[in-house]
Protein backbone atom coordinates (compact mmCIF):
# COMPACT_ATOMS: atom_id res chain seq x y z
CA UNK A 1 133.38 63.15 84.10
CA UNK A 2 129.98 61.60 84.37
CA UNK A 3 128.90 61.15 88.34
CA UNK A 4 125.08 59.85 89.30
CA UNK A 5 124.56 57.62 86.57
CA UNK A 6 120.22 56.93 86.77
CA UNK A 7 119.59 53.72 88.17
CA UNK A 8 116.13 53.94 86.64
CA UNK A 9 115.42 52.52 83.06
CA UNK A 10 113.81 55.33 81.34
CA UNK A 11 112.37 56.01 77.62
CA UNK A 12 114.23 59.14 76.96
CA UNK A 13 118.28 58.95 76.89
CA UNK A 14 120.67 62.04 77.67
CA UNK A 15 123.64 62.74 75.65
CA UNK A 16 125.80 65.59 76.68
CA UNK A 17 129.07 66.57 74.82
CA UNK A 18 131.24 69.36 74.73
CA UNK A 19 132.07 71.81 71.80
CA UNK A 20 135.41 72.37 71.46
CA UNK A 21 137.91 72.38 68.23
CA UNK A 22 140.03 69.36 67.61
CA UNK A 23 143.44 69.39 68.45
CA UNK A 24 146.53 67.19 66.52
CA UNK A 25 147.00 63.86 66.57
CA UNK A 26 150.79 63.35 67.27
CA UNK A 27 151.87 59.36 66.82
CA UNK A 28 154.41 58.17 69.33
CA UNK A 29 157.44 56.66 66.73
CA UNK A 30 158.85 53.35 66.90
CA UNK A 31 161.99 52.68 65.64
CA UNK A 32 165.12 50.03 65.37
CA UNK A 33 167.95 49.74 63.42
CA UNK A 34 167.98 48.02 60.39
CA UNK A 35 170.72 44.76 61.99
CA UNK A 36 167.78 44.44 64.54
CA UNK A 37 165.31 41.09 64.69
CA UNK A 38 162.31 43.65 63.35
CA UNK A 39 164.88 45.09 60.86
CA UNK A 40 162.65 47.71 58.30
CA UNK A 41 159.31 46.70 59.43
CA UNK A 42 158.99 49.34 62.20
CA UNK A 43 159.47 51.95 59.66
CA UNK A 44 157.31 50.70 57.10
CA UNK A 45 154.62 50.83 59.49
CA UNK A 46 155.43 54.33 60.21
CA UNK A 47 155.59 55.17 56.60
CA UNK A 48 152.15 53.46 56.20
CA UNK A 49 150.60 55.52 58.85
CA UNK A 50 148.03 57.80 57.59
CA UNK A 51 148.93 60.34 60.58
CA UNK A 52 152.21 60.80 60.08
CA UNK A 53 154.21 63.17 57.36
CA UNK A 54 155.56 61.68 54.32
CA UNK A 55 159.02 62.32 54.77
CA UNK A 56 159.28 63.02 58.81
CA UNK A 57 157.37 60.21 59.97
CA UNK A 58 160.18 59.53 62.88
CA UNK A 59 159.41 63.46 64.06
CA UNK A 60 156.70 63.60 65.87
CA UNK A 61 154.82 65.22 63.48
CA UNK A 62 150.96 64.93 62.91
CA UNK A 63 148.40 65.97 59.47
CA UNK A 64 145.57 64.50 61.12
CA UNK A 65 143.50 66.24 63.94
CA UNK A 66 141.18 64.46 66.55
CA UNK A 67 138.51 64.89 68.75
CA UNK A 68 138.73 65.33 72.40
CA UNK A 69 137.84 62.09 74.42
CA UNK A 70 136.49 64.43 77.84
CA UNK A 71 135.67 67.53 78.81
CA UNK A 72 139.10 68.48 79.35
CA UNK A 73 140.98 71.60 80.71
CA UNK A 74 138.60 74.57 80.29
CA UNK A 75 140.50 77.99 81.61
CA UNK A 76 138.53 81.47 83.63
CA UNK A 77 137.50 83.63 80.47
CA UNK A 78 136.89 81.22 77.89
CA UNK A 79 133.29 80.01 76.39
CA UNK A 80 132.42 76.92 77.62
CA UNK A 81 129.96 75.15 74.84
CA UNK A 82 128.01 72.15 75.30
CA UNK A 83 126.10 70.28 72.87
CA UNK A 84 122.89 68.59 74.18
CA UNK A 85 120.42 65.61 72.79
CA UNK A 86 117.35 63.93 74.34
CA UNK A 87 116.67 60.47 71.96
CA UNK A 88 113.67 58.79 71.88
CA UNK A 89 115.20 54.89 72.19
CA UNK A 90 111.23 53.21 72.87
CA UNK A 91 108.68 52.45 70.13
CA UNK A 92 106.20 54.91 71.74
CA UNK A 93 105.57 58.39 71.74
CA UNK A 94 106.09 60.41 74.46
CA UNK A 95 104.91 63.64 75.38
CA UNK A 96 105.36 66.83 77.49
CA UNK A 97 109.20 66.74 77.19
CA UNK A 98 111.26 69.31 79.45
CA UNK A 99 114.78 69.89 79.25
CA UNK A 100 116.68 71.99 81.44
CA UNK A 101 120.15 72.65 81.76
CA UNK A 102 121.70 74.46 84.67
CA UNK A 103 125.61 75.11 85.72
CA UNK A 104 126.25 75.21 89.08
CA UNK A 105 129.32 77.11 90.96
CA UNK A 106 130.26 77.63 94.48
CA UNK A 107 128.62 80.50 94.08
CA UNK A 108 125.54 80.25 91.86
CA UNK A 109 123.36 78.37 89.31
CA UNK A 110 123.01 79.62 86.14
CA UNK A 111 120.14 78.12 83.70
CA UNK A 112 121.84 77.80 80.46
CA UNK A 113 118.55 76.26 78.50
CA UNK A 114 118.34 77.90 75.13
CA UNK A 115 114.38 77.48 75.94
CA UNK A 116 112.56 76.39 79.11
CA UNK A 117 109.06 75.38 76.56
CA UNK A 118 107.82 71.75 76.48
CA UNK A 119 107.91 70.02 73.41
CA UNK A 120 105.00 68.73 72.70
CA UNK A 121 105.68 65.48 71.87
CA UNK A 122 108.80 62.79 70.56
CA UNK A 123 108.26 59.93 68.64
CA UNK A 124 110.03 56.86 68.14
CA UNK A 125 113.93 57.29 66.92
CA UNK A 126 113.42 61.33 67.02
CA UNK A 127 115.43 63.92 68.98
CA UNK A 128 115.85 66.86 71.03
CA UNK A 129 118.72 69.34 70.16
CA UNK A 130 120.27 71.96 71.93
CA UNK A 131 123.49 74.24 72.40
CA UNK A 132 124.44 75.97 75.41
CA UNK A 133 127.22 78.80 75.70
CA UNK A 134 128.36 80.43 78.99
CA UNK A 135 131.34 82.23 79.21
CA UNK A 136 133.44 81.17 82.37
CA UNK A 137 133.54 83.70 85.03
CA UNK A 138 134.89 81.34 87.67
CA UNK A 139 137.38 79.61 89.12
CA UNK A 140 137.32 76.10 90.60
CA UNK A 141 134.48 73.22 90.24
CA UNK A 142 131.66 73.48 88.08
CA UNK A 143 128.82 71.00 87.85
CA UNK A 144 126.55 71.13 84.29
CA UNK A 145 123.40 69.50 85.86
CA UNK A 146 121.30 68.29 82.74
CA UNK A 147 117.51 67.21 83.67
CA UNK A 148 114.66 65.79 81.51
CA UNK A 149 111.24 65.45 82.17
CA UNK A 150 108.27 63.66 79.84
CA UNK A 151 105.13 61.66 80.07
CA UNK A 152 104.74 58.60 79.09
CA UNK A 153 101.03 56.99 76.87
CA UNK A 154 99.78 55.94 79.95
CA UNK A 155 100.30 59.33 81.64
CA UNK A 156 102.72 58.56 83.70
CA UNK A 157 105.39 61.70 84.41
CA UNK A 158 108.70 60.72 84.33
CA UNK A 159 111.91 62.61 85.16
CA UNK A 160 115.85 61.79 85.98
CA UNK A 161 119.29 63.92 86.43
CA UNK A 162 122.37 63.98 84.77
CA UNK A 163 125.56 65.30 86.51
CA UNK A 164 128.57 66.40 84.79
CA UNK A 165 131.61 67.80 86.79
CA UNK A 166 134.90 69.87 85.00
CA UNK A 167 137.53 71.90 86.62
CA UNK A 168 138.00 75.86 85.51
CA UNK A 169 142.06 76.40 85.82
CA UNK A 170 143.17 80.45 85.64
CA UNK A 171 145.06 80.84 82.78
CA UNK A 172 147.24 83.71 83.22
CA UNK A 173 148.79 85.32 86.31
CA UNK A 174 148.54 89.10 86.61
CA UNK A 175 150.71 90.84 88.72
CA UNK A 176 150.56 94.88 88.93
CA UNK A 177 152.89 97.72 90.16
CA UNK A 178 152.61 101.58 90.45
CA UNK A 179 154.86 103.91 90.10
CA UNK A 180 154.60 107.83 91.34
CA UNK A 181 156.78 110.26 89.06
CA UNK A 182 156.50 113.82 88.83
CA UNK A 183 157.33 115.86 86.38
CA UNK A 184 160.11 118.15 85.52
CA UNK A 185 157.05 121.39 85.93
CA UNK A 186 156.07 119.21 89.41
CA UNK A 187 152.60 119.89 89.29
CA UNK A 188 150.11 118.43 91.27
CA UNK A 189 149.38 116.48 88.55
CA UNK A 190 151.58 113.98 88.85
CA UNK A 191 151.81 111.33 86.55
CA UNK A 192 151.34 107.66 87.64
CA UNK A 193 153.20 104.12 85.86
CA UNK A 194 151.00 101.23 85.99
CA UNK A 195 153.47 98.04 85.40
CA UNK A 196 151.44 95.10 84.21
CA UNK A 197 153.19 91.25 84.17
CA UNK A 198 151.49 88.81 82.38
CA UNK A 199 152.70 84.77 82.54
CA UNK A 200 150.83 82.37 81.05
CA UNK A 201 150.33 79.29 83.22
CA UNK A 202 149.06 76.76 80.70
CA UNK A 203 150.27 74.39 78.94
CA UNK A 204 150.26 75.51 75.55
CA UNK A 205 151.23 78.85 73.73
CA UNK A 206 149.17 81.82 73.65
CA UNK A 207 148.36 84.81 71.21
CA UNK A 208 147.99 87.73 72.82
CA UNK A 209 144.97 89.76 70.41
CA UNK A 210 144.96 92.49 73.13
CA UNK A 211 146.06 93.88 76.71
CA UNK A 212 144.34 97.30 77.49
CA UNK A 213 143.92 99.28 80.49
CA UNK A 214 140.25 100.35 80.78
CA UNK A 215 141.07 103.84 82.99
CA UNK A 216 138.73 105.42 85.75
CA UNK A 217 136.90 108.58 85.22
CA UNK A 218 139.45 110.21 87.23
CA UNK A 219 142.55 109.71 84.69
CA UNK A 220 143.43 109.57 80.79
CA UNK A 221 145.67 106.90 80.26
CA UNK A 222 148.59 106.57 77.26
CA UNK A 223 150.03 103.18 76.37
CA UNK A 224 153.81 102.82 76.12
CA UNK A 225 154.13 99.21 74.60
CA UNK A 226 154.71 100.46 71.04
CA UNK A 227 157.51 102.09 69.10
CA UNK A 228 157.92 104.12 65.79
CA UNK A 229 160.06 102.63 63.37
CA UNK A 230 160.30 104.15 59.92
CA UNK A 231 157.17 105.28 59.89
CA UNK A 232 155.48 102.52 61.13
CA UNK A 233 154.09 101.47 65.08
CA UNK A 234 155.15 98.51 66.46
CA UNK A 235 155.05 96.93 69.38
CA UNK A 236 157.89 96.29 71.84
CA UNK A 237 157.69 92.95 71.65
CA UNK A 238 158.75 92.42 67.74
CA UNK A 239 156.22 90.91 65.32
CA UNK A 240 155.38 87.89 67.34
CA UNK A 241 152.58 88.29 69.79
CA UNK A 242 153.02 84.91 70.85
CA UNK A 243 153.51 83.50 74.59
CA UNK A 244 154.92 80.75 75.74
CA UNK A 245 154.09 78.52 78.66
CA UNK A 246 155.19 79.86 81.78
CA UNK A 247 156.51 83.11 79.68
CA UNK A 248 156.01 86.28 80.97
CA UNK A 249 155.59 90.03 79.38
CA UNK A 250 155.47 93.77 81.30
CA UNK A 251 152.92 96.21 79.96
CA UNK A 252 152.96 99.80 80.62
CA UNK A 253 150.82 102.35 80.98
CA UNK A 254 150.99 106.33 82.08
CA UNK A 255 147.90 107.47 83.81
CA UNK A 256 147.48 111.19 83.88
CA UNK A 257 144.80 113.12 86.46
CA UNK A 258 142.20 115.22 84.36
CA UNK A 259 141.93 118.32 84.77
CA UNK A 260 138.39 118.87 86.57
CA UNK A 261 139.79 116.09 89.10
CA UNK A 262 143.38 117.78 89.28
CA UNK A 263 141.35 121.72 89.82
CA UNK A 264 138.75 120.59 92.00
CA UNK A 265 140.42 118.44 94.50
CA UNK A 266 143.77 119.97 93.89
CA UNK A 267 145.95 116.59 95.20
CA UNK A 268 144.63 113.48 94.42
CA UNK A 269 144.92 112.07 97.77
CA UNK A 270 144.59 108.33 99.37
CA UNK A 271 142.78 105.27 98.36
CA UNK A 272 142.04 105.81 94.44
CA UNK A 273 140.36 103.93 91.02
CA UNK A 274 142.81 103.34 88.42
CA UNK A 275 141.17 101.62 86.34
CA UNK A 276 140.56 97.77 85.02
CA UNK A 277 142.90 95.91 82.56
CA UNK A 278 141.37 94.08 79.68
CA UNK A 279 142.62 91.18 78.38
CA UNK A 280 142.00 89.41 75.23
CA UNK A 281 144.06 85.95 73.93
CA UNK A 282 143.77 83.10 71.42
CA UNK A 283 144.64 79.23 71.89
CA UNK A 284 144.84 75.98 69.85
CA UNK A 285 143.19 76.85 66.97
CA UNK A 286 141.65 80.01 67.55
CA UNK A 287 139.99 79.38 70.61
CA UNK A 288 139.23 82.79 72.47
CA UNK A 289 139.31 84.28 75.81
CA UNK A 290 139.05 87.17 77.85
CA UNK A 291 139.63 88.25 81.40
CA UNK A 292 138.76 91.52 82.83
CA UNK A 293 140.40 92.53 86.24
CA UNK A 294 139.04 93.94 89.14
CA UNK A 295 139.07 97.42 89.81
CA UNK A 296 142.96 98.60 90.42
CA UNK A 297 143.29 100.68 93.53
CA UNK A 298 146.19 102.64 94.07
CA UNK A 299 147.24 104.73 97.34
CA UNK A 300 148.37 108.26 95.96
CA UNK A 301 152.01 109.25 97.74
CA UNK A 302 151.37 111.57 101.05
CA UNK A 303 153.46 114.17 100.76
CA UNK A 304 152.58 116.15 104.49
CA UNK A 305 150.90 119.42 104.94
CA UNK A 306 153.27 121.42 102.81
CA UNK A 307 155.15 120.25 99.64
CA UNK A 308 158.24 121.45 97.90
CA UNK A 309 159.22 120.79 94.28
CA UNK A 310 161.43 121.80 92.25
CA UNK A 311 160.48 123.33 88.58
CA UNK A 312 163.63 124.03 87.50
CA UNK A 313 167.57 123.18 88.23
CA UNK A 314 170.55 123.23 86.26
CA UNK A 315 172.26 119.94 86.03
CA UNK A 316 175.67 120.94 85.59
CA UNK A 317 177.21 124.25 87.94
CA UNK A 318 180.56 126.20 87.92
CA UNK A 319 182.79 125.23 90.89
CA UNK A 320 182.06 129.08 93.79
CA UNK A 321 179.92 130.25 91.17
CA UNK A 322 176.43 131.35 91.71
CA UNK A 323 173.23 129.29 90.08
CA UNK A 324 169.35 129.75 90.37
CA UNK A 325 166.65 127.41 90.99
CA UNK A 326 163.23 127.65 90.91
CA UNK A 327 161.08 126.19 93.92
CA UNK A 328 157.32 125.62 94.13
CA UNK A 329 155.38 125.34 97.90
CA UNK A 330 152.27 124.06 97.76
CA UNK A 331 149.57 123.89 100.69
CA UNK A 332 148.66 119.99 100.90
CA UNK A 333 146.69 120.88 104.20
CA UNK A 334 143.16 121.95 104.66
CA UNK A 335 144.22 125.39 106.37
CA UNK A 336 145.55 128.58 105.45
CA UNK A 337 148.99 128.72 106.63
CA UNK A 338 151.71 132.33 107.03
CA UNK A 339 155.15 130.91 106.21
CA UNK A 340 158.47 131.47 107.12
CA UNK A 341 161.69 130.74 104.66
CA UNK A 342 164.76 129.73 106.40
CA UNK A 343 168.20 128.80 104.81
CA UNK A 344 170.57 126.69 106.02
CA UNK A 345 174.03 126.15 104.74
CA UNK A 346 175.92 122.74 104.44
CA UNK A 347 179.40 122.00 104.26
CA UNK A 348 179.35 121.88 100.40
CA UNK A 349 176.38 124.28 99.49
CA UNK A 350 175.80 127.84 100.39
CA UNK A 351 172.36 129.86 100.40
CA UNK A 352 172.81 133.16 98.92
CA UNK A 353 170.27 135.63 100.01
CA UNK A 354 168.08 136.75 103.63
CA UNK A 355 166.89 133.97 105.77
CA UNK A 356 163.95 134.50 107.64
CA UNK A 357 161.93 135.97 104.87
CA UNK A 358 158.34 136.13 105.43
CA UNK A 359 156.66 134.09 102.37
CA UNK A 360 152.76 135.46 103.57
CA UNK A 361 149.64 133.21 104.06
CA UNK A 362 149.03 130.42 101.51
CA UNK A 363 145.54 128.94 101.33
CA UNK A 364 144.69 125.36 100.97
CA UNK A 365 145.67 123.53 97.70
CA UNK A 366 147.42 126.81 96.41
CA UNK A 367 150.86 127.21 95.51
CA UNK A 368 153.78 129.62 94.97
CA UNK A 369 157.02 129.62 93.29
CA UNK A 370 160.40 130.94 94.94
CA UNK A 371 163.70 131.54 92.64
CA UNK A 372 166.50 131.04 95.33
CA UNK A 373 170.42 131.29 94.43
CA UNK A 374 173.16 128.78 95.54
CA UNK A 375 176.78 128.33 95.05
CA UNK A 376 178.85 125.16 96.09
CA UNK A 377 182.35 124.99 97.03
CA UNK A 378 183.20 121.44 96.67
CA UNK A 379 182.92 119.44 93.53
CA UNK A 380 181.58 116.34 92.45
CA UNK A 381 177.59 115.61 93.07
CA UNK A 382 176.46 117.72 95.57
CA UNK A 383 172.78 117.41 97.41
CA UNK A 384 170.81 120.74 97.57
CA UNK A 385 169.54 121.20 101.51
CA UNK A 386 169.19 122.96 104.22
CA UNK A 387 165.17 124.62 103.61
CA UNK A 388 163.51 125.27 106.61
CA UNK A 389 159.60 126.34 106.06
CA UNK A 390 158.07 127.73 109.53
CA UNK A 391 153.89 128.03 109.84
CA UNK A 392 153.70 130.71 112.31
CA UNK A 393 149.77 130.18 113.27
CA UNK A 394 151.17 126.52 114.74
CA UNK A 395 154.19 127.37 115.26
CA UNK A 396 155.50 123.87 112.90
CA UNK A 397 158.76 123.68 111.50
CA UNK A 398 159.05 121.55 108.27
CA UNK A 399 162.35 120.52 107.27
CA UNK A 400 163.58 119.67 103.43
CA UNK A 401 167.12 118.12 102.60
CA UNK A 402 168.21 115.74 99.82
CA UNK A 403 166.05 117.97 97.59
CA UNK A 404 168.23 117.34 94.22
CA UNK A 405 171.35 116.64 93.10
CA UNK A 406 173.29 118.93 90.99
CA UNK A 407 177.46 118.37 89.67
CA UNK A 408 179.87 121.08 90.23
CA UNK A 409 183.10 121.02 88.30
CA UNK A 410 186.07 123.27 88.32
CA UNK A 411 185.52 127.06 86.45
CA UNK A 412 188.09 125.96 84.24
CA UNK A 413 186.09 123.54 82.65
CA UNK A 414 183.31 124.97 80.07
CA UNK A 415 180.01 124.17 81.02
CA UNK A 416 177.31 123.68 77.71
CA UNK A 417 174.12 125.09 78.51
């Protein structure tokens, strides 16, 4: 939309357009039925129609494309192209000519001229040629502000403005979600799930070239949106990358710690960089874009000044009958601690074994593993608790129940291993 027209009558004229790819003409049909006052001439029309399909013509159906009348919608992450021309419309020459081409945001103005030399001079019925790119990095109003300068043959130095205003719109919504899992060897390692939803908010479908998560130098990331099918790697989604208006697709992603990280700082604690996701789409006819998020931040899971895990615990035990587990206690704190193991028995699960046994000092971000035995003497699924861990330099009892979940069935029943 043109704003600021120049009063002034000048010897130079501005012509901006915008470079974009044509889209298809659809005709509106009008029909009757044949016992109707028009009777077959509606039709005929239709059928005469250059834009319409031999054969479909009441369909909606377009062969022809056309040019866009405006500026149009222009979305965050596409390349916004511009085609510019200064004409000569006097019978003179004129000299010195300047053009400049700026595009202005809430934020900041950006000179988009391809060269910011004087031409020398322009004669009669000759003209000035330029094309501007600038890839979109914001949302909101944007303001192309076009200006020429010259001189005229009696020296005079003339200059006037040209405004033209267009609307960036976001065209996806990204919404993100972690997830904290450890693993059956519960390491400190922990893997982390990055969920990623995708909707696109236009108007019109979208092919999606490519959605990648750029990781931090703190983690190596694996991508879980593809399957193997004989022999061949596909994507979850079928063959069609396609999305629809207002559609929306989840993309996942397992970020593991590296090692140097995991060794040096032991737990990955609070406020960390995941990493960026990178996305890359087509629309129309092969328009592209590309958005790039922000830095993800995640808050890693606080798990206290001591942690237990389990690394390893049968799923399935023998009704009174004895089983083994395998416990890890690792020192989340930044002091050495001397620990105490208590046991405490539950109506359904009995500890097997002393309580009160002296575990010795554990140092910061180290670890040891206990093997403990347990019997139950109820069936059905039964929760493992009742660990008491005692610091005897603060005196600081920290309590564990709801640890796992195991199923106890009757002796008589065989158990696979």
């Amino acid at each position: 939309m043109e704003v600021n027209p120049p009063k002034q009558e000048h010897l130079l004229a501005l012509k901006v357009m915008r470079l974009t790819k044509p889209t298809l003409f659809t005709n509106i049909p009008v029909t009757c039925e044949e016992k109707d006052l028009p009777g077959d001439l509606f039709n005929q029309l239709m059928r005469d129609d250059p834009s319409t399909v031999n054969g479909a013509e009441i369909l909606m159906l377009g062969e022809m494309l056309t040019l866009p009348q405006n500026f149009g919608n222009i979305f965050l992450g596409e390349t916004f192209s511009s085609y510019i021309s200064v004409h000569n419309d006097s019978n003179q020459v004129v000299k010195d000519i300047l053009v400049k081409a700026d595009l202005q945001t809430s934020s900041q103005r950006l000179n988009l001229s391809a060269s910011n030399a004087a031409v020398a001079e322009l004669k009669p019925d000759c003209c000035i040629d330029d094309v501007i790119h600038h890839e979109v990095k914001e949302i909101g109003t944007h303001i192309l502000v076009c200006a020429v300068s010259y001189t005229t043959q009696g020296g005079e130095k003339m200059y006037f403005r040209k405004f033209f205003k267009f609307q960036v719109l976001k065209p996806l919504d990204v919404k993100t979600k972690f997830y904290n899992a450890e693993s059956d060897l519960s390491s400190v390692t922990d893997e982390v799930f990055l969920e990623a939803q995708i909707q696109n908010i236009t108007t019109s479908p979208m092919f999606m070239e490519k959605v990648s998560l750029e990781p931090s130098i703190m983690y190596n990331v694996a991508e879980l949106n593809s399957v193997s099918q004989a022999g061949e790697c596909l994507t979850t989604f079928g063959s069609r990358a396609y999305l629809q208006p207002m559609d929306t697709r989840q993309y996942l992603y397992c970020l593991k710690p590296k090692k140097e990280f995991a060794e040096k700082a032991g737990i990955i604690k609070g406020v960390t960089v995941i990493g960026k996701l990178d996305i890359v789409w087509k629309t129309n006819l092969g328009e592209r874009g590309r958005l790039q998020t922000s830095q993800l931040q995640r808050m890693a899971p606080g798990y206290g000044d001591v942690r237990l895990s389990l690394e390893a615990i049968p799923d399935t035990v023998n009704l009174e009958e004895p089983f083994h587990i395998t416990c890890k206690i690792t020192n989340c704190s930044e002091r050495t601690m001397d620990l105490v193991l208590e046991m405490c028995n539950t109506n359904s699960i009995h500890w097997c074994g002393i309580s009160g046994r002296q575990l010795g000092k554990l140092h910061p971000s180290s670890s040891l593993c206990l093997a403990l035995t347990l019997l139950s003497s109820v069936q059905g699924l039964q929760s493992v608790s009742g660990l008491r861990l005692t610091d005897t330099f603060l005196k600081r009892t920290y309590e564990y129940d709801d640890i796992a979940q195991v199923c106890v069935v009757s002796s008589a029943i065989k158990v696979e291993s």
